[in-house]
C-alpha atoms as a PDB file:
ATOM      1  CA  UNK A   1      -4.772  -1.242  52.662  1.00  0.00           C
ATOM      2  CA  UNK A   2      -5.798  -1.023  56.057  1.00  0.00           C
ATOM      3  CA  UNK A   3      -5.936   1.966  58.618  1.00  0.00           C
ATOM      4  CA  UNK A   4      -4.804   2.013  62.394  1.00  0.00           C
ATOM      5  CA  UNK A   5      -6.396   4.197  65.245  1.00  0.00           C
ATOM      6  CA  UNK A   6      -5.118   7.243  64.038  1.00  0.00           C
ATOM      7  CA  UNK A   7      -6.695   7.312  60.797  1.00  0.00           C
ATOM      8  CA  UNK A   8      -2.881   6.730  58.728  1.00  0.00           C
ATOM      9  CA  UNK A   9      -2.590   4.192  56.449  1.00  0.00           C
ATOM     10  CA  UNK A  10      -0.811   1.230  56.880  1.00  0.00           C
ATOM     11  CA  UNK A  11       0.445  -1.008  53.602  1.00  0.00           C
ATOM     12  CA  UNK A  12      -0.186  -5.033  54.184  1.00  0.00           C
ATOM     13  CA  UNK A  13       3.186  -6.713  54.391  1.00  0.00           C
ATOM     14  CA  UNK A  14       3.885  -9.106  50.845  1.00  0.00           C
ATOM     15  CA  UNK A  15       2.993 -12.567  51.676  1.00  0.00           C
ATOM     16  CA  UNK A  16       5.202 -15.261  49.652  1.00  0.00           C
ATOM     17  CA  UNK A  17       2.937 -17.480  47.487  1.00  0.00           C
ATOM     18  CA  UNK A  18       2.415 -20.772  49.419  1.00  0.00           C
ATOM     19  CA  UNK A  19       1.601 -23.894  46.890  1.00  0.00           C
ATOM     20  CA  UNK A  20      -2.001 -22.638  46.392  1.00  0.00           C
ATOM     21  CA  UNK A  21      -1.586 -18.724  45.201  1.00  0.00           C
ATOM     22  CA  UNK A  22       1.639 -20.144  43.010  1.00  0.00           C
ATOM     23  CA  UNK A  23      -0.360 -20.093  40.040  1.00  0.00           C
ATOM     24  CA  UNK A  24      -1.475 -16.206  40.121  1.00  0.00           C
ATOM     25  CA  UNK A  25       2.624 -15.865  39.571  1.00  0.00           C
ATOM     26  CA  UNK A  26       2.390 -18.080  36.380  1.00  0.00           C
ATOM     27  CA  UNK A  27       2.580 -16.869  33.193  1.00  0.00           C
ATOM     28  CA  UNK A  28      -1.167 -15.503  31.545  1.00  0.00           C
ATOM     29  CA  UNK A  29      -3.167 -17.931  29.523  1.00  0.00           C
ATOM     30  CA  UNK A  30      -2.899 -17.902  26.273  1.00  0.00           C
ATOM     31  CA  UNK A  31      -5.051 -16.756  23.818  1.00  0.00           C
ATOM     32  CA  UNK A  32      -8.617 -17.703  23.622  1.00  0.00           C
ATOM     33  CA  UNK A  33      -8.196 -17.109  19.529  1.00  0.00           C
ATOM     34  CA  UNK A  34      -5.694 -15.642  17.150  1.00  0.00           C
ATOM     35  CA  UNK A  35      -6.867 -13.783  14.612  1.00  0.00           C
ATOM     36  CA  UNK A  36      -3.963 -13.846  11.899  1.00  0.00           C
ATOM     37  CA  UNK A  37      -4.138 -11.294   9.158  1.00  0.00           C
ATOM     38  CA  UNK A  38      -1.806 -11.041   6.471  1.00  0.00           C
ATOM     39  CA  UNK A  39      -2.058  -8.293   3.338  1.00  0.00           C
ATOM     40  CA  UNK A  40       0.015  -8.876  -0.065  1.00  0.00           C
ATOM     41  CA  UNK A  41       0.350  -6.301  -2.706  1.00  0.00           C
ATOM     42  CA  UNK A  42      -0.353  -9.023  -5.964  1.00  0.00           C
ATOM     43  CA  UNK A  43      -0.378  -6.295  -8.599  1.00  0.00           C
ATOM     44  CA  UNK A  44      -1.223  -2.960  -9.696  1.00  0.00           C
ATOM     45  CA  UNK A  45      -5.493  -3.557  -9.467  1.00  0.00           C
ATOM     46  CA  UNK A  46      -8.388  -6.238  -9.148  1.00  0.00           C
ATOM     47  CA  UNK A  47     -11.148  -6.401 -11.685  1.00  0.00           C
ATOM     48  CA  UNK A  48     -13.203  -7.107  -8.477  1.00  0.00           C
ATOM     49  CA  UNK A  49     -16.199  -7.593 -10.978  1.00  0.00           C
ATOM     50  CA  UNK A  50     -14.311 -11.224 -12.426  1.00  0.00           C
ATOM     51  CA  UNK A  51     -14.395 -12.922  -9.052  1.00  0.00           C
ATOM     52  CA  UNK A  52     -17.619 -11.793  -7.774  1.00  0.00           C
ATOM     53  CA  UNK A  53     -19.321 -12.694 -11.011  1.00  0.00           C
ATOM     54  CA  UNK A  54     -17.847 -16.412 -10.718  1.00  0.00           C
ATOM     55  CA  UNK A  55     -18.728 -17.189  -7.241  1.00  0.00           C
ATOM     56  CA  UNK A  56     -21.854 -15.146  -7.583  1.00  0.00           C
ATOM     57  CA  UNK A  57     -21.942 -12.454  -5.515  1.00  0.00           C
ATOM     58  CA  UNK A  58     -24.297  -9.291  -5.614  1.00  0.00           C
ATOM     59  CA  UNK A  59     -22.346  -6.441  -5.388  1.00  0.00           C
ATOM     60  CA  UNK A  60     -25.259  -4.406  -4.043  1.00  0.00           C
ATOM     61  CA  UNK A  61     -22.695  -0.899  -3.767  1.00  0.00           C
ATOM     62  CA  UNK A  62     -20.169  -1.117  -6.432  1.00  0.00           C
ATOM     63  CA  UNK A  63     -17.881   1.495  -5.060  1.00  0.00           C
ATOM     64  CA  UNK A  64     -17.528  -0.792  -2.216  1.00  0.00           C
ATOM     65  CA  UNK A  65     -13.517  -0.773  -2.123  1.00  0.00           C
ATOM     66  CA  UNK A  66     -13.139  -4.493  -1.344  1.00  0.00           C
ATOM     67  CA  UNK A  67     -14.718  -7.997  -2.063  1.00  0.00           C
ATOM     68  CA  UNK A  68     -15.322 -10.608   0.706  1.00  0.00           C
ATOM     69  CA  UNK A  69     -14.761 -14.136   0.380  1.00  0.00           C
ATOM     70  CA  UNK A  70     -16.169 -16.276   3.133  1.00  0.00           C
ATOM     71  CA  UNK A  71     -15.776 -19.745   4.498  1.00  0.00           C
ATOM     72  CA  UNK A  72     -17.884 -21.318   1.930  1.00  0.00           C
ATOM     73  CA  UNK A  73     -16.191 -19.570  -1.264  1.00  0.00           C
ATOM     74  CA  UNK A  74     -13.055 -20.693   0.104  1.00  0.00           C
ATOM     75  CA  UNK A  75     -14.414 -24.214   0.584  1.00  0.00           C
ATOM     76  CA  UNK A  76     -14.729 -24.559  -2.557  1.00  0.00           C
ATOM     77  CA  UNK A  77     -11.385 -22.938  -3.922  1.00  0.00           C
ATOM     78  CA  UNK A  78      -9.361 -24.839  -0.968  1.00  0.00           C
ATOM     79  CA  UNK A  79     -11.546 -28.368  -1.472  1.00  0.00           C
ATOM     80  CA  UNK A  80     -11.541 -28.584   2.662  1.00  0.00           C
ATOM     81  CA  UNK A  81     -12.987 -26.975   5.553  1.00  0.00           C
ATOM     82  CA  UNK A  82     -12.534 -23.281   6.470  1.00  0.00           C
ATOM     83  CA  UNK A  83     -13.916 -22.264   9.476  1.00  0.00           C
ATOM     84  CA  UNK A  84     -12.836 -18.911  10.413  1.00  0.00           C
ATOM     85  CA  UNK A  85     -11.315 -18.099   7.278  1.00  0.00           C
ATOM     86  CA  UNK A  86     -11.369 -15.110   4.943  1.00  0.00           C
ATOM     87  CA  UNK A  87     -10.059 -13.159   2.137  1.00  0.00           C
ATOM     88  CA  UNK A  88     -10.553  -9.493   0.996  1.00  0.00           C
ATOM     89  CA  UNK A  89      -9.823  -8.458  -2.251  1.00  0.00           C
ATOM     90  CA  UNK A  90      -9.681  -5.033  -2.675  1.00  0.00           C
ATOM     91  CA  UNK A  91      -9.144  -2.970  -6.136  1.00  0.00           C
ATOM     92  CA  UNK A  92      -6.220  -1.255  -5.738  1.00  0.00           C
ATOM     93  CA  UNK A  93      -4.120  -4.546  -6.057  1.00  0.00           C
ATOM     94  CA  UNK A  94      -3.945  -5.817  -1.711  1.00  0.00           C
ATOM     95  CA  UNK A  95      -4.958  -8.963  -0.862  1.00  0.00           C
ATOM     96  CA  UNK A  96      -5.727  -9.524   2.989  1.00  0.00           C
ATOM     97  CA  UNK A  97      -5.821 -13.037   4.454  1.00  0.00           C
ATOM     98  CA  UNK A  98      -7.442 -14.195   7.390  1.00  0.00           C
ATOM     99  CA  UNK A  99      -6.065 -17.128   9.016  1.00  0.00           C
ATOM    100  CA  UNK A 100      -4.913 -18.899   5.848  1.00  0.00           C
ATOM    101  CA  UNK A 101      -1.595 -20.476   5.928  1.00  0.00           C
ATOM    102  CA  UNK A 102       1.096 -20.205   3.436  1.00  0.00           C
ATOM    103  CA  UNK A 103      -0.085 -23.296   1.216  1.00  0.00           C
ATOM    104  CA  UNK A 104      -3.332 -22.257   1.120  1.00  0.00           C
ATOM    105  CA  UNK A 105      -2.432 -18.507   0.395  1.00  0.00           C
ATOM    106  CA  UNK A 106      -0.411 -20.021  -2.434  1.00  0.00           C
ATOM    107  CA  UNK A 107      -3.448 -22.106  -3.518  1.00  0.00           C
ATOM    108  CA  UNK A 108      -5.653 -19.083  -3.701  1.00  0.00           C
ATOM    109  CA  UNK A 109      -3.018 -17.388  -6.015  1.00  0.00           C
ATOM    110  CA  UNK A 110      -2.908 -19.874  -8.878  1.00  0.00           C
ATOM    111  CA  UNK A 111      -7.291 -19.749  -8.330  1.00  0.00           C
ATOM    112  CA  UNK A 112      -7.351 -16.177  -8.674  1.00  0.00           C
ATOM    113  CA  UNK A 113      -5.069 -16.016 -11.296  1.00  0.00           C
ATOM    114  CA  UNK A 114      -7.252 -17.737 -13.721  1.00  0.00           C
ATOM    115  CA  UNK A 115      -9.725 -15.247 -13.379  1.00  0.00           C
ATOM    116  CA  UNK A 116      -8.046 -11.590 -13.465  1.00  0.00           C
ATOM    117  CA  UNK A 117      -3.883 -10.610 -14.229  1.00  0.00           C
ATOM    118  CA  UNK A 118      -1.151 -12.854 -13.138  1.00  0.00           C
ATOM    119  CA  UNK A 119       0.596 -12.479  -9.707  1.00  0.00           C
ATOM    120  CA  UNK A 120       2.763 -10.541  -9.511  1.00  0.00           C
ATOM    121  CA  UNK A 121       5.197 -12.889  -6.555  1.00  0.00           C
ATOM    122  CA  UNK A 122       8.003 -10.043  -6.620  1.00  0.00           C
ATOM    123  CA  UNK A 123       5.377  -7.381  -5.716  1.00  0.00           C
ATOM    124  CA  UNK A 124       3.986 -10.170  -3.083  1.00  0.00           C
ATOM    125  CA  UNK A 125       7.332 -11.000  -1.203  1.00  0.00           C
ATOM    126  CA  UNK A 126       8.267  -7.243  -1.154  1.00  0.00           C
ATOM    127  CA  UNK A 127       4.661  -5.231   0.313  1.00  0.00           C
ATOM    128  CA  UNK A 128       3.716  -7.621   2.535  1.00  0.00           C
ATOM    129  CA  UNK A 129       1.483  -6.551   5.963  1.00  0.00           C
ATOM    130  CA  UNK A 130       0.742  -9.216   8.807  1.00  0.00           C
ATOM    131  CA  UNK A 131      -1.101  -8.405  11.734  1.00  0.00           C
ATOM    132  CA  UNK A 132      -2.442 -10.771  14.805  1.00  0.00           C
ATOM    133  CA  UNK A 133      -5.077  -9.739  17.430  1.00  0.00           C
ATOM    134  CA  UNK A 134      -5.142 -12.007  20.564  1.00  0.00           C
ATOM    135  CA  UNK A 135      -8.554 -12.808  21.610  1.00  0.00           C
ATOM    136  CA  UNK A 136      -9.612 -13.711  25.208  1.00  0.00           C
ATOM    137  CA  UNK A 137     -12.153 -15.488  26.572  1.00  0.00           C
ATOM    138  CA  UNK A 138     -14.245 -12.868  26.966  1.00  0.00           C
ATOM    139  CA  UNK A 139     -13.926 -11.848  23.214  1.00  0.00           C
ATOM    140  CA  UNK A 140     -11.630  -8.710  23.935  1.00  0.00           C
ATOM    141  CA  UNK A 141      -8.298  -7.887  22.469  1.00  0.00           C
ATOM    142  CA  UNK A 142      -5.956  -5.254  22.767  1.00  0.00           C
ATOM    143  CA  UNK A 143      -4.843  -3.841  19.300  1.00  0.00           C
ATOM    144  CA  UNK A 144      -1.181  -4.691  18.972  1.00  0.00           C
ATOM    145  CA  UNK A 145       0.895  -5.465  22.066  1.00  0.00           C
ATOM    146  CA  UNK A 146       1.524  -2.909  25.200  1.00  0.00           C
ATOM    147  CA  UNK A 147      -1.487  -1.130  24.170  1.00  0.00           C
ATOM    148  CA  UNK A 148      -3.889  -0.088  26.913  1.00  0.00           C
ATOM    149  CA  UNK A 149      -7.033   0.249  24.549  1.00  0.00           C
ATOM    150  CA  UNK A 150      -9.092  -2.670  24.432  1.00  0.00           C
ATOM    151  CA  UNK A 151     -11.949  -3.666  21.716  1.00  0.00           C
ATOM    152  CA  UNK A 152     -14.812  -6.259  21.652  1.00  0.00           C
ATOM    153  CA  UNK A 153     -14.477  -8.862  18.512  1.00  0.00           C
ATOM    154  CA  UNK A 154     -17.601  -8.656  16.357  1.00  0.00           C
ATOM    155  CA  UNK A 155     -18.022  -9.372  12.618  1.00  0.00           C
ATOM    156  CA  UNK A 156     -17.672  -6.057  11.604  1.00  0.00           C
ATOM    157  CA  UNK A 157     -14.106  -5.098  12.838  1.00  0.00           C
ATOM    158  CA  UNK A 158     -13.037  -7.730  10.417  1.00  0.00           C
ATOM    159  CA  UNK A 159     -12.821  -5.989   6.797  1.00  0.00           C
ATOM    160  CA  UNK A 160     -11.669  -2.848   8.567  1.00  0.00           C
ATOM    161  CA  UNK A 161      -8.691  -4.844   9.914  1.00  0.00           C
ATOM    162  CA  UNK A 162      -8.251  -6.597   6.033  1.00  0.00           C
ATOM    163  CA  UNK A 163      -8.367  -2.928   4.926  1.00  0.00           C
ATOM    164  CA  UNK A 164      -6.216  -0.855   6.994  1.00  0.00           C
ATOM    165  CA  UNK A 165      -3.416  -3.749   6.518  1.00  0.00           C
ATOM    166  CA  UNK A 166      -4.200  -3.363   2.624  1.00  0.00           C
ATOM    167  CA  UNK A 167      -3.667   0.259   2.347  1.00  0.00           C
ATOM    168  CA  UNK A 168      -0.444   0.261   4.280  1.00  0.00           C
ATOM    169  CA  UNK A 169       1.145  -2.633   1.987  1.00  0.00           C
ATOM    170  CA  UNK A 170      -0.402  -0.067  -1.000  1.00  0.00           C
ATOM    171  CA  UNK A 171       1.385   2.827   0.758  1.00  0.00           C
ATOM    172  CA  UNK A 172       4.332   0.922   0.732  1.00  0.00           C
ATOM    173  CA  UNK A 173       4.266   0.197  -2.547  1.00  0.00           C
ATOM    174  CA  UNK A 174       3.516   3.630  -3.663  1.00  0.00           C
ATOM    175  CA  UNK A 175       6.389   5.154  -1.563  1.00  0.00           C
ATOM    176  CA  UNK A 176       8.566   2.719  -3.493  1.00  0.00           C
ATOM    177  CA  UNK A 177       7.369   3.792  -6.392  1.00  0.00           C
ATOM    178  CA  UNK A 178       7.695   7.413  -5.708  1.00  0.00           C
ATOM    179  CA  UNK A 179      11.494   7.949  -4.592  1.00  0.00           C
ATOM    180  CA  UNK A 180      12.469   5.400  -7.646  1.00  0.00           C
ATOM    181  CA  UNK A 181      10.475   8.105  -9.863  1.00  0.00           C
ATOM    182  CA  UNK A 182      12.713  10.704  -7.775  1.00  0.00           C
ATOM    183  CA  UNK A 183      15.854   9.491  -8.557  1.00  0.00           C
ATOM    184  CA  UNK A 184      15.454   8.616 -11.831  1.00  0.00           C
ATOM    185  CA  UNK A 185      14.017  12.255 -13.192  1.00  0.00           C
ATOM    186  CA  UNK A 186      17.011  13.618 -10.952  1.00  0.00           C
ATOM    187  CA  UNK A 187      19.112  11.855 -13.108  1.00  0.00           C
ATOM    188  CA  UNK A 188      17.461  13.097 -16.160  1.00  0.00           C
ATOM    189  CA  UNK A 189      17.515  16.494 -15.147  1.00  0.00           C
ATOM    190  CA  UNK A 190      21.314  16.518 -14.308  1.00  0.00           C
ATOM    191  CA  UNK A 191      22.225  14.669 -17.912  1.00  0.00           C
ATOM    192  CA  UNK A 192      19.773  17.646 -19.679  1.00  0.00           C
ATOM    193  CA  UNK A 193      21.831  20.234 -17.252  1.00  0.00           C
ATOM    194  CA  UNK A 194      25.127  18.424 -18.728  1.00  0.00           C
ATOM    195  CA  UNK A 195      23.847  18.493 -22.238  1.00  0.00           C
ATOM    196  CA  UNK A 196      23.982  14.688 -22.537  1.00  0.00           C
ATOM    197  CA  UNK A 197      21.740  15.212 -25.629  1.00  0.00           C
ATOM    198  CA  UNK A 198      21.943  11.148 -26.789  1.00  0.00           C
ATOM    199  CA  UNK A 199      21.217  10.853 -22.871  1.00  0.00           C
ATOM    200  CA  UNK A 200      17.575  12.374 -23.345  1.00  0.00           C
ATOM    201  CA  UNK A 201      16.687  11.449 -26.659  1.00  0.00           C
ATOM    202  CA  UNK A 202      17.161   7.500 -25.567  1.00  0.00           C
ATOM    203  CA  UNK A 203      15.913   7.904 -21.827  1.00  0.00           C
ATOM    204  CA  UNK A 204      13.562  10.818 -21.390  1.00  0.00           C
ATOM    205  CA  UNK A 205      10.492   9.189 -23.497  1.00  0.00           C
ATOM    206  CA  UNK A 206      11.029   5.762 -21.286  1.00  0.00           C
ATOM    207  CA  UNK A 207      10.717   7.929 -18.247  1.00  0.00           C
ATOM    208  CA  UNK A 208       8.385   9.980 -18.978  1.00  0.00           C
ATOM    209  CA  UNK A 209       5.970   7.324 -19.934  1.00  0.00           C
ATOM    210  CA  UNK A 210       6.593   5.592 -16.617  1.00  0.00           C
ATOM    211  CA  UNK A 211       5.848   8.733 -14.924  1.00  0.00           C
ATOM    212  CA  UNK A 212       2.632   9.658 -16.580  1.00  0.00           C
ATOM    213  CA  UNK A 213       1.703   5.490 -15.956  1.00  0.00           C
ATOM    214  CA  UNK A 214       2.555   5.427 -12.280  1.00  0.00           C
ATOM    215  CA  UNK A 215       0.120   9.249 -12.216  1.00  0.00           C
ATOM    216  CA  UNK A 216      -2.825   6.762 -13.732  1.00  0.00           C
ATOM    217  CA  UNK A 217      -2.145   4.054 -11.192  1.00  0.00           C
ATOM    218  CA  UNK A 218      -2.224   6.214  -8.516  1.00  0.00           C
ATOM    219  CA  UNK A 219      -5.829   7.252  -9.717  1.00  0.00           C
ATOM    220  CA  UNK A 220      -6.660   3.632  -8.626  1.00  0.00           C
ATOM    221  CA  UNK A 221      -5.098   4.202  -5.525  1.00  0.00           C
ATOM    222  CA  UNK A 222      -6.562   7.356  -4.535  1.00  0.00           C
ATOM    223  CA  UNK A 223      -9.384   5.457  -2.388  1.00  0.00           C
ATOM    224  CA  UNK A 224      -6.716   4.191  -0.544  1.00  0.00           C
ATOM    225  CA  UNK A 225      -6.927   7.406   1.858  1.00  0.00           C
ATOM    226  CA  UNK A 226     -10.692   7.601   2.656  1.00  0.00           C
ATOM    227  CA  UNK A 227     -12.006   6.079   5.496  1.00  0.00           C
ATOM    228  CA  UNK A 228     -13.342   2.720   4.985  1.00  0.00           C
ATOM    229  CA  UNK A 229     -16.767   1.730   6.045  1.00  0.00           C
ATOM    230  CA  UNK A 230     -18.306  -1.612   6.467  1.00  0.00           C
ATOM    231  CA  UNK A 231     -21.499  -3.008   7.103  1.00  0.00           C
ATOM    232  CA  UNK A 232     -22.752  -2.945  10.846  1.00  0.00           C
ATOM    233  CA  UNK A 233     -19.748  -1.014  12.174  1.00  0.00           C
ATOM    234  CA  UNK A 234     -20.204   0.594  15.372  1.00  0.00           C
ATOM    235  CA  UNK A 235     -18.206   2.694  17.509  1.00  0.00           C
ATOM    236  CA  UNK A 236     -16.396  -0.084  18.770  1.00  0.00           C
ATOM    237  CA  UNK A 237     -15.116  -1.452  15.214  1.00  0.00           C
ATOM    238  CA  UNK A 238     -14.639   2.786  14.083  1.00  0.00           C
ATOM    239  CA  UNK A 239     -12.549   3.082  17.015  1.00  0.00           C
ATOM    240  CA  UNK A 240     -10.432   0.479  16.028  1.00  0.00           C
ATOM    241  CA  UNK A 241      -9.865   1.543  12.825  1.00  0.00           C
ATOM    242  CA  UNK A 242      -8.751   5.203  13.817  1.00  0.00           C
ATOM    243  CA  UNK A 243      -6.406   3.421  16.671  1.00  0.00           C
ATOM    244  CA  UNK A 244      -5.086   0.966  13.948  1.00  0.00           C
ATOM    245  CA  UNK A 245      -4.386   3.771  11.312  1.00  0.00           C
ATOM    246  CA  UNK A 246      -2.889   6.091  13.823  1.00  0.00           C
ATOM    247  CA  UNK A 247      -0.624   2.846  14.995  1.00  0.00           C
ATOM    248  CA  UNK A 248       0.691   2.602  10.959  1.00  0.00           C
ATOM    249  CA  UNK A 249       1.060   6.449  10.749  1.00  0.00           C
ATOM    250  CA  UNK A 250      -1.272   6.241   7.345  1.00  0.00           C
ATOM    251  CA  UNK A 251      -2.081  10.154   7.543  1.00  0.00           C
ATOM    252  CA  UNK A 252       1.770  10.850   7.753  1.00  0.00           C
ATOM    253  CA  UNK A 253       2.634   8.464   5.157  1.00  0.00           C
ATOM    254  CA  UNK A 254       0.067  10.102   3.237  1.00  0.00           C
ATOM    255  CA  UNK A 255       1.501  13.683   3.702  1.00  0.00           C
ATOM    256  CA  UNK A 256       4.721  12.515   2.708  1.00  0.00           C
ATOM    257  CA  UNK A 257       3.820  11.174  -0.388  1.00  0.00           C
ATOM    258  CA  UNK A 258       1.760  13.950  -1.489  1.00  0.00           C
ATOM    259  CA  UNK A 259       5.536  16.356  -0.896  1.00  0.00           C
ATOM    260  CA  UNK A 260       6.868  14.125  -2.861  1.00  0.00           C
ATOM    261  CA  UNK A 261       4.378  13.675  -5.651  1.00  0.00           C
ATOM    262  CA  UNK A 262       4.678  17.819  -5.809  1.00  0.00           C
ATOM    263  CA  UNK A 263       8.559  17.382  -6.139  1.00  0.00           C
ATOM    264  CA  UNK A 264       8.049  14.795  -8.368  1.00  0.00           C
ATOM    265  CA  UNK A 265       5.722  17.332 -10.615  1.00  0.00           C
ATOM    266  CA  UNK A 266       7.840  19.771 -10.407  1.00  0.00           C
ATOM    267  CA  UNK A 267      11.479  17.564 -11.925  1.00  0.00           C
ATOM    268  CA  UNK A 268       9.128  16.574 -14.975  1.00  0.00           C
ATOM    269  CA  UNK A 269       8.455  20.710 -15.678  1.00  0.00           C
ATOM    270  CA  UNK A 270      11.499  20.683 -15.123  1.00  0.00           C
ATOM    271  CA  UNK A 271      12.858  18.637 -17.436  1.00  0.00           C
ATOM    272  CA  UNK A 272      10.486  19.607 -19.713  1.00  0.00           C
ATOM    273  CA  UNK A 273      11.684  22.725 -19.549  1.00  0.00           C
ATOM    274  CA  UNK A 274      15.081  22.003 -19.922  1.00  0.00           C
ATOM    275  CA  UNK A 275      14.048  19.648 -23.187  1.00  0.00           C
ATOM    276  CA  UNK A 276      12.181  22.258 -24.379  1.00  0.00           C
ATOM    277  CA  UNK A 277      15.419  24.891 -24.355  1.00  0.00           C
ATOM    278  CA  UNK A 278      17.534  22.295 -25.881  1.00  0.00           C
ATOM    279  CA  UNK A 279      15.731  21.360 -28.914  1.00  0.00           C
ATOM    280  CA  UNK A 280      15.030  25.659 -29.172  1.00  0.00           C
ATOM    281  CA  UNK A 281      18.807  25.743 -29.134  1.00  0.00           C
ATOM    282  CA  UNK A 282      19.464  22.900 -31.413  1.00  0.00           C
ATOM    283  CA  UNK A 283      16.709  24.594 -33.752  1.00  0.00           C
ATOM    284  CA  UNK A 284      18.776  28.154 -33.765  1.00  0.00           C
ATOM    285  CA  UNK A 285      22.238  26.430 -34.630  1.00  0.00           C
ATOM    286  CA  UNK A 286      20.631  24.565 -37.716  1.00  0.00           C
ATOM    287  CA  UNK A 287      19.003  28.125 -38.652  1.00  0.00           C
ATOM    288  CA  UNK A 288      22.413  29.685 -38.522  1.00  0.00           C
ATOM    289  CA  UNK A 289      23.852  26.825 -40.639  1.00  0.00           C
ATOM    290  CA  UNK A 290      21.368  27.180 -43.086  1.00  0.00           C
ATOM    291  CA  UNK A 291      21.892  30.836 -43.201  1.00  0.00           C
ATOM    292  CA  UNK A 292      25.834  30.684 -43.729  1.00  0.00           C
ATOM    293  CA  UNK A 293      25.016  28.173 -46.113  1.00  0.00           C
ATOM    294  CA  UNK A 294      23.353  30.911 -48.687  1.00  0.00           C
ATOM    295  CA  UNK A 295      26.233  33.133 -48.742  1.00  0.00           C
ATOM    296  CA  UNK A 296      28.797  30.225 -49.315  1.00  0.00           C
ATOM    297  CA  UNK A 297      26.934  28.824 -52.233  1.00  0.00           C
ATOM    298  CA  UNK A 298      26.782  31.915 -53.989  1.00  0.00           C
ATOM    299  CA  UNK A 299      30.818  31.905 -53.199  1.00  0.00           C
ATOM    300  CA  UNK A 300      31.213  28.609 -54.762  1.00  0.00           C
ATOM    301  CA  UNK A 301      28.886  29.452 -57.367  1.00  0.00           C
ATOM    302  CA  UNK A 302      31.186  32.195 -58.549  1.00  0.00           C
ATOM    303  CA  UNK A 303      34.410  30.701 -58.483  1.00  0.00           C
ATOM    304  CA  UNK A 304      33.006  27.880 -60.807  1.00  0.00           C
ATOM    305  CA  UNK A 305      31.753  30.753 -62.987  1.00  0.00           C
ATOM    306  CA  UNK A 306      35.350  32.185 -63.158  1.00  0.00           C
END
């Protein structure tokens, strides 16, 4: 902008691009590098011990929630080059892939498989998390497109990437997991309120053990809500992470669960309860049978003596 004599300012007519400024109408360059992530739910945990111990790796902090396997593990589980690639293994069951493709995804399965539990392919095609961050040539990104925020690429955003992708295919899982729970002890409860007796005697153990099986998972899954950590973050890769796990609402997801883990609590007293009253009641009708049966002996015992 420009100002005349008087001080006001005056807006610079819209030139039309002549055959030299045509390109600053093209379309933007693409990418300077795509960093593909992709996070699989392959079962309920990882014995991260089993893989580490094979490729030898020092797990210097054995609380650390996930295991990294660079490009020369993977060289040697892939029998090619792998620049730029990685996996993170992380022990509540995710798998996070860094620009692997689907062969070589499916290549690491049958690997991994001979060292901890089989995949679990249903659980893999169902929780499934992908993610891509479009680098430019100056090594910045934006987080996921139309953001405004932008980050710096350095090694340590990496596993926090993996990880946040991880825990939202394990929230998925778990919030699965939690409304079949739901409506299955719903549909205990309303059998026990109908006095379907054969009902609970052939379906309330099943349940119940599910229910107390899914509670022990979930132990495994409980360091799926702390904030992970990684070696050499900095405010730049922290920032990220917050922006990330505000983008895949993991605090709401989390709140959600935890109502419904307290409702699902609640339909197990419930039916315990209800269990409970039934067998009382089934316990006072065979007293009172036993009781009339006294009396009516002593009947028959007399007419036989007569």
């Amino acid at each position: 902008m420009h100002t005349d004599d008087s001080g006001s300012l005056l807006r610079l007519p819209r030139m039309a691009p002549d055959s030299d400024s045509a390109s600053a109408s093209a379309p933007p360059a693409p990418p300077a590098r795509l960093l593909r992530f992709k996070s699989c739910v392959i079962g309920s945990s990882i014995d991260l011990d089993k893989p580490a111990s094979f490729f030898r790796i020092e797990r210097t902090v054995s609380w650390k929630e996930y295991l990294e396997l660079n490009e020369a593990h993977l060289e040697r589980i892939l029998q090619k080059p792998c620049p730029g690639k990685r996996v993170y293994l992380f022990e509540y069951g995710c798998a996070t892939f860094l620009d692997l493709d689907e062969g070589e995804q499916q290549t690491f399965y049958e690997f991994l498989a001979g060292l901890v539990d089989e995949i679990d392919y249903a659980m893999v095609a169902r929780y499934t998390e992908s993610h891509v961050l479009e680098v430019d040539e100056e090594g910045e990104f934006s987080p996921w497109d139309g953001s405004p925020l932008r980050f710096r690429v350095e090694e340590s955003i990496l596993p926090l990437v993996a990880s946040l992708l991880a825990k939202s295919a394990a929230l998925t899982k778990i919030e699965a997991d939690v409304d079949d729970h739901l409506d299955q002890s719903e549909q205990l409860i309303d059998n026990l309120q109908r006095g379907r007796l054969r009902f609970n005697k052939r379906s309330s153990s099943s349940v119940l053990a599910k229910f107390l099986k899914f509670e022990f998972d979930s132990i495994l899954t409980i360091r799926i809500f702390d904030r992970t950590t990684a070696e050499g973050d900095s405010w730049n890769s922290r920032s990220l992470y917050d922006a990330l796990a505000e983008h895949y609402e993991l605090n709401d997801r989390y709140e959600v669960i935890e109502s419904k883990m307290g409702s699902l609590r609640t339909a197990m007293k419930t039916h315990n309860s209800l269990s409970f009253e039934s067998n009382e009641n089934r316990l006072y009708v065979w007293e009172i049978f036993l009781l009339l049966l006294f009396p009516l002996g002593a009947l028959v015992r007399m007419l036989l003596h007569h």
